[in-house]
Protein backbone atom coordinates (compact mmCIF):
# COMPACT_ATOMS: atom_id res chain seq x y z
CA UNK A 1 71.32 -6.49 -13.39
CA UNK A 2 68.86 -5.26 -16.12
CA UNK A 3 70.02 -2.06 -18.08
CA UNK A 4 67.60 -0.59 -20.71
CA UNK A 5 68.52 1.36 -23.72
CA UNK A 6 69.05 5.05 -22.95
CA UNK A 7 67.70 7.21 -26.51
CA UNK A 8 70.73 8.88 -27.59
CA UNK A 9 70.66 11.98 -29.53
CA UNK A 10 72.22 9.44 -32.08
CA UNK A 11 68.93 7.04 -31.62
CA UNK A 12 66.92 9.74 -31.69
CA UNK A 13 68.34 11.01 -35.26
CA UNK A 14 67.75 7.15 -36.42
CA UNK A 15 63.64 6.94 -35.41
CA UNK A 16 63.78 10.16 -37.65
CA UNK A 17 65.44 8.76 -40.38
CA UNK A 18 63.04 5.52 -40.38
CA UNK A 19 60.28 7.62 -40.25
CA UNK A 20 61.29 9.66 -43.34
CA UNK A 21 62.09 6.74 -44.68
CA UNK A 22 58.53 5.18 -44.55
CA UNK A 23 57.01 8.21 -45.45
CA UNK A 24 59.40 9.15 -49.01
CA UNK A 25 58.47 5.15 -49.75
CA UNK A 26 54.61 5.62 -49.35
CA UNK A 27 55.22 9.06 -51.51
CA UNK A 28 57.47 7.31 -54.61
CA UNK A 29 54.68 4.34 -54.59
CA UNK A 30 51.34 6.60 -54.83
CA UNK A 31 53.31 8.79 -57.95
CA UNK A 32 54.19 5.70 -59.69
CA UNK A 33 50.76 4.13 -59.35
CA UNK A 34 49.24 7.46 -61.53
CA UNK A 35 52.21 7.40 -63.99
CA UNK A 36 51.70 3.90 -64.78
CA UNK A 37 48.23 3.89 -64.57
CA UNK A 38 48.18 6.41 -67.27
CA UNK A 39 51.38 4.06 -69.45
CA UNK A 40 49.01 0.80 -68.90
CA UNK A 41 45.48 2.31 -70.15
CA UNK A 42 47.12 3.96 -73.07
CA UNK A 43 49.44 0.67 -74.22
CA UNK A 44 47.30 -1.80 -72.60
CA UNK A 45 50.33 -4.09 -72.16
CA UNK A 46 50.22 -6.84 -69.54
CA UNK A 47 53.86 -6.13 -68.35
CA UNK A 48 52.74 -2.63 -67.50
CA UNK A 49 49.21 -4.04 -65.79
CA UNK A 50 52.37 -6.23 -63.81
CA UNK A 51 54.04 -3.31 -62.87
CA UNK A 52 50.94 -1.56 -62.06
CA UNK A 53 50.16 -3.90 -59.67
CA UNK A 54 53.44 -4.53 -58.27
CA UNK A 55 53.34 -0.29 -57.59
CA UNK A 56 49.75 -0.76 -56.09
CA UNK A 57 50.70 -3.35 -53.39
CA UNK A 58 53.99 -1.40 -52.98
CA UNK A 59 52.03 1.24 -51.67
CA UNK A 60 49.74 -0.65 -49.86
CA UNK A 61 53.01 -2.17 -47.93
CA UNK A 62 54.46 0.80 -47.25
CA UNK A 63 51.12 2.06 -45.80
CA UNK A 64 51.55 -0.73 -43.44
CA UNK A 65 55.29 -0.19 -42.61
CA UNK A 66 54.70 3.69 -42.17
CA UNK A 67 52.05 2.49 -39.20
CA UNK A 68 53.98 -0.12 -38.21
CA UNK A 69 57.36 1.78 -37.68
CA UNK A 70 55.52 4.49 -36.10
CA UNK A 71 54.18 2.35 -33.08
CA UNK A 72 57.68 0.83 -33.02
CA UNK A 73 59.25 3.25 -31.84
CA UNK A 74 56.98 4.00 -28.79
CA UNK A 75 58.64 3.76 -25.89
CA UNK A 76 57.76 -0.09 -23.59
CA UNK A 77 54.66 0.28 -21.83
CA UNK A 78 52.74 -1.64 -18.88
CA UNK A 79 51.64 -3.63 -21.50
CA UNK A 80 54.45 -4.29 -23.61
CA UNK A 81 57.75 -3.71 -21.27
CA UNK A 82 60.15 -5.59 -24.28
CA UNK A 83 58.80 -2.14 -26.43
CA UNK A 84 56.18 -3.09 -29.79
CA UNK A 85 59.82 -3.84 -31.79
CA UNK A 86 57.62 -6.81 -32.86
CA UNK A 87 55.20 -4.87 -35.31
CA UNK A 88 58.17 -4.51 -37.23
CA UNK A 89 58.98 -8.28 -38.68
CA UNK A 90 54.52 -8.51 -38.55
CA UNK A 91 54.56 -5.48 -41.29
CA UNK A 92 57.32 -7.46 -42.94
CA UNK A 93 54.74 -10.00 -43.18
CA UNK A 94 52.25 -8.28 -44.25
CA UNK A 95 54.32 -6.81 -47.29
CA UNK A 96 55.42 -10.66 -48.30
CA UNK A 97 50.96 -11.30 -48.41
CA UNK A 98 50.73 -8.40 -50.61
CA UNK A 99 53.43 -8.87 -52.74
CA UNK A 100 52.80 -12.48 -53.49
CA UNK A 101 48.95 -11.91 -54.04
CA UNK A 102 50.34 -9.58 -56.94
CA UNK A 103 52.31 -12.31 -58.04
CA UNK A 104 49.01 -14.66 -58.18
CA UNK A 105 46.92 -11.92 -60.00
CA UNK A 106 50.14 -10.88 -62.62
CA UNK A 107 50.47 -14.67 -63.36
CA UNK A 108 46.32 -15.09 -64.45
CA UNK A 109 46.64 -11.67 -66.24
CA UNK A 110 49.54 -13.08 -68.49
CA UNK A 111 48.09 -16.73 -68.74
CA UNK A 112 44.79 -14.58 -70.21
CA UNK A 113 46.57 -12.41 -72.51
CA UNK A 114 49.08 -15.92 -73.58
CA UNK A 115 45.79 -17.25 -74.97
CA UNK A 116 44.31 -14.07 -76.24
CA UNK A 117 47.41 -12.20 -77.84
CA UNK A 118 47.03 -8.28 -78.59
CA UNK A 119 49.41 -6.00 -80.16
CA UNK A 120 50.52 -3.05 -77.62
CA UNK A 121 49.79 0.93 -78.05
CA UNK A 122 52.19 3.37 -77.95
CA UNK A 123 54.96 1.94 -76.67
CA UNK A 124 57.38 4.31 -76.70
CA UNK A 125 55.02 6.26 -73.95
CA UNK A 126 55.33 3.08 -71.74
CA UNK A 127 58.97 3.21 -71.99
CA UNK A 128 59.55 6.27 -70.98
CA UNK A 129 57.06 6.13 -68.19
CA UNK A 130 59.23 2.97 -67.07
CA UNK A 131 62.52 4.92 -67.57
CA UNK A 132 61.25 7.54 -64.93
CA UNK A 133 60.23 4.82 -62.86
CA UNK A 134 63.40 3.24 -62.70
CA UNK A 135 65.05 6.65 -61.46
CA UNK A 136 62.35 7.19 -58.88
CA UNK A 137 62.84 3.74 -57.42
CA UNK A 138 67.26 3.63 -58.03
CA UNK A 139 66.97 7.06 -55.97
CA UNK A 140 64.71 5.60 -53.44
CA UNK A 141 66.51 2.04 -53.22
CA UNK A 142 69.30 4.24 -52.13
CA UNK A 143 68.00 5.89 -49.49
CA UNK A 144 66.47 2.92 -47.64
CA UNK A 145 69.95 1.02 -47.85
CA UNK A 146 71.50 4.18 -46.26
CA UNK A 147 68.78 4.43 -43.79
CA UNK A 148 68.71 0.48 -42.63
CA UNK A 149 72.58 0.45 -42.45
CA UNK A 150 72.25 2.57 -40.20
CA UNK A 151 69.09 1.77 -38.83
CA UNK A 152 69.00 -1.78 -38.64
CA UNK A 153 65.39 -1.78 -39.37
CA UNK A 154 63.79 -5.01 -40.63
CA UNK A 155 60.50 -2.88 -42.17
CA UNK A 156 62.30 -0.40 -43.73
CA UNK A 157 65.35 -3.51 -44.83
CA UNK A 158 61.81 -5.38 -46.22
CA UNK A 159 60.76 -2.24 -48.17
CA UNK A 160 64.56 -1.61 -49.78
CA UNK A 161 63.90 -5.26 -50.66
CA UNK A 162 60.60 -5.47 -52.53
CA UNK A 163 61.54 -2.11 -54.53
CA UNK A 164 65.44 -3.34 -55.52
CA UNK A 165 63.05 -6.17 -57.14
CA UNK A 166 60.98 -3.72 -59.02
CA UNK A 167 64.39 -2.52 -60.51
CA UNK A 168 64.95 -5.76 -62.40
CA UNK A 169 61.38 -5.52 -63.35
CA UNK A 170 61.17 -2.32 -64.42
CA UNK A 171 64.12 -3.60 -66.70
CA UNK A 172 61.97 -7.05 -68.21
CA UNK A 173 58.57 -4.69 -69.12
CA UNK A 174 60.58 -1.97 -70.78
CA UNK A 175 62.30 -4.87 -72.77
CA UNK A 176 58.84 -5.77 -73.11
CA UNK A 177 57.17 -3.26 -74.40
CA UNK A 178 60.45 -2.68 -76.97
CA UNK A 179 59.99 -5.99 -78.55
CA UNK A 180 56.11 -6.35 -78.68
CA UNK A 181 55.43 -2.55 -80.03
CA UNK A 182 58.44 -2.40 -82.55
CA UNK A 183 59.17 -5.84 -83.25
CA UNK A 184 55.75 -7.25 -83.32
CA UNK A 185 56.79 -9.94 -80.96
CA UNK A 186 53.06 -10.09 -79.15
CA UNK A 187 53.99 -13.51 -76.97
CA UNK A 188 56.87 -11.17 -75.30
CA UNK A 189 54.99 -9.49 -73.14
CA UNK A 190 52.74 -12.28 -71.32
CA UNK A 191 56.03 -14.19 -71.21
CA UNK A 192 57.57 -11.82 -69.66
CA UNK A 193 54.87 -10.72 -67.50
CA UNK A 194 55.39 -14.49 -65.98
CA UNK A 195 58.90 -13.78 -65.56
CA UNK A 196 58.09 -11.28 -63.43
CA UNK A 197 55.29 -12.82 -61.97
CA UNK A 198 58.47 -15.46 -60.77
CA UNK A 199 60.56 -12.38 -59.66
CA UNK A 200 57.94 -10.91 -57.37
CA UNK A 201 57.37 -14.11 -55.59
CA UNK A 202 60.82 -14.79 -54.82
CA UNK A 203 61.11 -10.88 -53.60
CA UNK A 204 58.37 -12.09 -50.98
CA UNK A 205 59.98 -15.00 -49.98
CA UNK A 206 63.02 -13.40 -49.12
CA UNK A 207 60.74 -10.92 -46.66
CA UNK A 208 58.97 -13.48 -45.05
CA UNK A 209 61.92 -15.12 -44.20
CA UNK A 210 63.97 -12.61 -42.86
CA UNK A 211 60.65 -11.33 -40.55
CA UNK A 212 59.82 -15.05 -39.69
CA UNK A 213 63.75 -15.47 -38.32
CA UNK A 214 63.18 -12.50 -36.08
CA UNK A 215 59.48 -13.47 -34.88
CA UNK A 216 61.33 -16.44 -33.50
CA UNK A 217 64.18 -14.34 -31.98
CA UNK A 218 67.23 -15.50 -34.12
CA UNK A 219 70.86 -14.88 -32.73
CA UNK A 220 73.01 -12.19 -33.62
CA UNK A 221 75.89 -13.82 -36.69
CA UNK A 222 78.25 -15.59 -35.62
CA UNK A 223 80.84 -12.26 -35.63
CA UNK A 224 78.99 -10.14 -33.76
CA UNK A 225 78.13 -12.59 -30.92
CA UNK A 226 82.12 -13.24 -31.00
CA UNK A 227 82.61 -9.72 -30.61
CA UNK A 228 80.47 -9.09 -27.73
CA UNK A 229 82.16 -11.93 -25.52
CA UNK A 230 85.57 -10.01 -26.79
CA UNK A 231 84.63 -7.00 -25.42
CA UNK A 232 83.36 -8.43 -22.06
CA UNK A 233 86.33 -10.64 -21.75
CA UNK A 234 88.78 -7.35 -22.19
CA UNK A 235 88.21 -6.77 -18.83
CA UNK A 236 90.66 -7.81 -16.59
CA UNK A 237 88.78 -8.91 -13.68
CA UNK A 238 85.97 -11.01 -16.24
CA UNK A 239 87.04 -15.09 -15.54
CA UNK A 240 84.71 -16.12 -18.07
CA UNK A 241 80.80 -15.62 -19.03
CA UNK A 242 77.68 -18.70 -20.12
CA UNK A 243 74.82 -18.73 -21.66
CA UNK A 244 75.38 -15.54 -23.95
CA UNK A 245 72.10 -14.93 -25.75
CA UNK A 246 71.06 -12.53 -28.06
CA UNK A 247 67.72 -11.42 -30.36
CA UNK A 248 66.77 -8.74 -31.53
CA UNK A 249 62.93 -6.64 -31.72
CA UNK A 250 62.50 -4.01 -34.39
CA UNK A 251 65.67 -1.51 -33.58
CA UNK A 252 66.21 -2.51 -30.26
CA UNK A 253 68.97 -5.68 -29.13
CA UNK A 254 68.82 -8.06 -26.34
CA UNK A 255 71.57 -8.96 -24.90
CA UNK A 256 72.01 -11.32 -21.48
CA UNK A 257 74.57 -13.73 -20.22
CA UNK A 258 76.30 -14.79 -16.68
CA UNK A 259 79.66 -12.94 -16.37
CA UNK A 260 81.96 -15.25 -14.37
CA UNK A 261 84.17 -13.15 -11.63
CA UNK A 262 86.53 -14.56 -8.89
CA UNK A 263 84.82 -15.92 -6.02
CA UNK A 264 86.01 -14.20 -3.45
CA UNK A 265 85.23 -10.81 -4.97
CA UNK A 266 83.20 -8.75 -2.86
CA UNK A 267 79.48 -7.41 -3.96
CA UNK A 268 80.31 -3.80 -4.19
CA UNK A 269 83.50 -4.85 -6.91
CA UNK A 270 81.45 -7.31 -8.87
CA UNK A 271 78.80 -3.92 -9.24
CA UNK A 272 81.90 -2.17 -10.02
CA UNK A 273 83.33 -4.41 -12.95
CA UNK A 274 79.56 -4.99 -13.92
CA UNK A 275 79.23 -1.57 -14.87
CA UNK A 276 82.06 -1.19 -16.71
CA UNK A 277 81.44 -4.12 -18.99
CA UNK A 278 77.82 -2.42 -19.45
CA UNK A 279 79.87 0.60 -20.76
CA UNK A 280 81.86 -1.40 -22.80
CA UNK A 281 79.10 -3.24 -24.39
CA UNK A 282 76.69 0.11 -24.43
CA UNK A 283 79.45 1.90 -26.73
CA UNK A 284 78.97 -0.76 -29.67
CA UNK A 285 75.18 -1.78 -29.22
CA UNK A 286 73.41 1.62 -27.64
CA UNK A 287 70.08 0.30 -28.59
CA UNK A 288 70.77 -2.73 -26.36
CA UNK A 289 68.91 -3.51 -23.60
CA UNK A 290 71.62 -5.87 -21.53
CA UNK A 291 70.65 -8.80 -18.51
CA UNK A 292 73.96 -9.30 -16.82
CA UNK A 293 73.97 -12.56 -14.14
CA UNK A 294 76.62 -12.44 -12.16
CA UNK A 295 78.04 -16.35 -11.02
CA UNK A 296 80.97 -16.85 -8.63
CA UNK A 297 83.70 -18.70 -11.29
CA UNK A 298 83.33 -21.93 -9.78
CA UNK A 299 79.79 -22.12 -10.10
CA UNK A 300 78.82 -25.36 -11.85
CA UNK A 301 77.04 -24.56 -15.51
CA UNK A 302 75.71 -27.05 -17.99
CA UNK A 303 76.87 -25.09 -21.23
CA UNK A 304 80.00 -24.26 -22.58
CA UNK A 305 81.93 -21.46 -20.96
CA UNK A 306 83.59 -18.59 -22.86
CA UNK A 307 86.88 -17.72 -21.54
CA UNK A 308 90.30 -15.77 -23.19
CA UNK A 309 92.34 -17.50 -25.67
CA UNK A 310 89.03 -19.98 -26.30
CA UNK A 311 88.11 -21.69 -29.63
CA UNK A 312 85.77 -19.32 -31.42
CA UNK A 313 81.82 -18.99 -31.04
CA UNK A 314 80.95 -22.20 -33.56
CA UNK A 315 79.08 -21.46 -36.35
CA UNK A 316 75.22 -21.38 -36.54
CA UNK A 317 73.70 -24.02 -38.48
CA UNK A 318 73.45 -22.81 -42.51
CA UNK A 319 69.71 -21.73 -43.01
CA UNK A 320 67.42 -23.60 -45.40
């Protein structure tokens, strides 16, 4: 039996807090793009063009992951019956693009200004701009861990990730701009800027992995796959359940295994204790949409079977 996610009043408070999410993201980005903006064309310091940049494609990313939570969250369709959870992990993808052409682009603007050194312009303007930046961002960091804690939302995760970066940088270009404009240390800031340059990148590899994994449907940890045959297997009546997969699309979880019941159980019972482990598993995964097979316990399987008092789920293989 095939059991669908019902929306909650609890789900329903969560689209709402992704979609204020997206929106406070794409509303920090655009007011840091003017303030340093204004910081870069008065100093003229590469570390400021590099945050510049890094604020440009941050809103550009969270342009995309406003859209692309949006259609998430429509309901499946004739067209799409697993929901368009997908778009999530794409936008994720489309962030790591952005983020590591800025990368490319800060590392020619430092290699330029490495050969061509130039002293930096009110510097003390710069720093403060980056001081209010770094407020701005801590503030917003915070909110987006809040939100995809309780959210589980790989767009808005990939957004919390890219900006926690621009913390550290925010740190290297006001360092920056204090050694180049009061100790006349010019080679600081193009070395720097290539610091970040390095910083930025690895921020994008971290999203593209973590959207990749879920394009291909990863499994739940370890934990939480051992919890779910717990909970199924605190039934009394449950012999045993195979083939327990999971994977999850945007918000949503999908869940499906073979629950193993005693053969001479009658249809009507085997409904019975069906439902109930649907309740069980609906009160810790409500997004869940859950594919329960039921097999007659001494129906032959290939895999390994999960019964009480068993060794633990094994370990997943250690990514790359």
């Amino acid at each position: 039996m095939a059991l669908a996610p019902h929306l909650t009043p609890e789900i329903l408070a969560q689209q709402l807090m992704m979609r204020k999410a997206t929106r406070a993201s794409l509303a920090v980005a655009v007011g840091l793009i003017v303030l340093k903006a204004a910081a870069w064309w008065w100093t003229d310091a590469v570390s400021l063009l590099a945050s510049l940049l890094d604020s440009t494609t941050d809103a550009l990313a969270s342009g995309v992951t406003l859209v692309a939570v949006h259609a998430s969250l429509e309901p499946a369709d004739e067209e799409h019956r697993f929901g368009h959870g997908k778009l999530e992990p794409l936008a994720g993808l489309a962030q790591a693009l952005l983020v590591l052409g800025s990368a490319i682009w800060l590392v020619f603007s430092a290699v330029q200004r490495l050969r061509h050194p130039q002293p930096i312009a009110l510097g003390a303007v710069g720093i403060a701009v980056m001081i209010i930046a770094s407020i701005a961002t801590l503030a917003l960091v915070r909110y987006q861990r809040r939100v995809a804690a309780a959210t589980r939302s790989t767009a808005v995760n990939a957004d919390r990730l890219h900006y926690e970066s621009d913390l550290l940088m925010n740190a290297v270009v006001i360092a920056s701009l204090a050694a180049t404009a009061w100790l006349g240390w010019a080679v600081i800031d193009p070395l720097l800027g290539l610091c970040v340059a390095v910083l930025v990148a690895r921020s994008a590899w971290q999203i593209a992995w973590e959207s990749v994994q879920l394009l291909m449907d990863r499994e739940f940890p370890d934990a939480e796959r051992q919890g779910l045959a717990d909970a199924v297997l605190a039934h009394p009546e449950v012999r045993g359940i195979h083939d327990l997969r999971t994977r999850r699309s945007g918000t949503l979880a999908f869940v499906q295994f073979h629950l193993e019941l005693d053969p001479e159980m009658s249809l009507r019972q085997a409904h019975v204790v069906t439902d109930a482990v649907e309740a069980a598993l609906r009160e810790a995964y409500p997004q869940a949409e859950i594919l329960i097979h039921v097999d007659p316990e001494d129906h032959p399987i290939d895999g390994p079977r999960i019964v009480r008092d068993s060794q633990p789920i094994a370990p997943q293989p250690a990514k790359a």
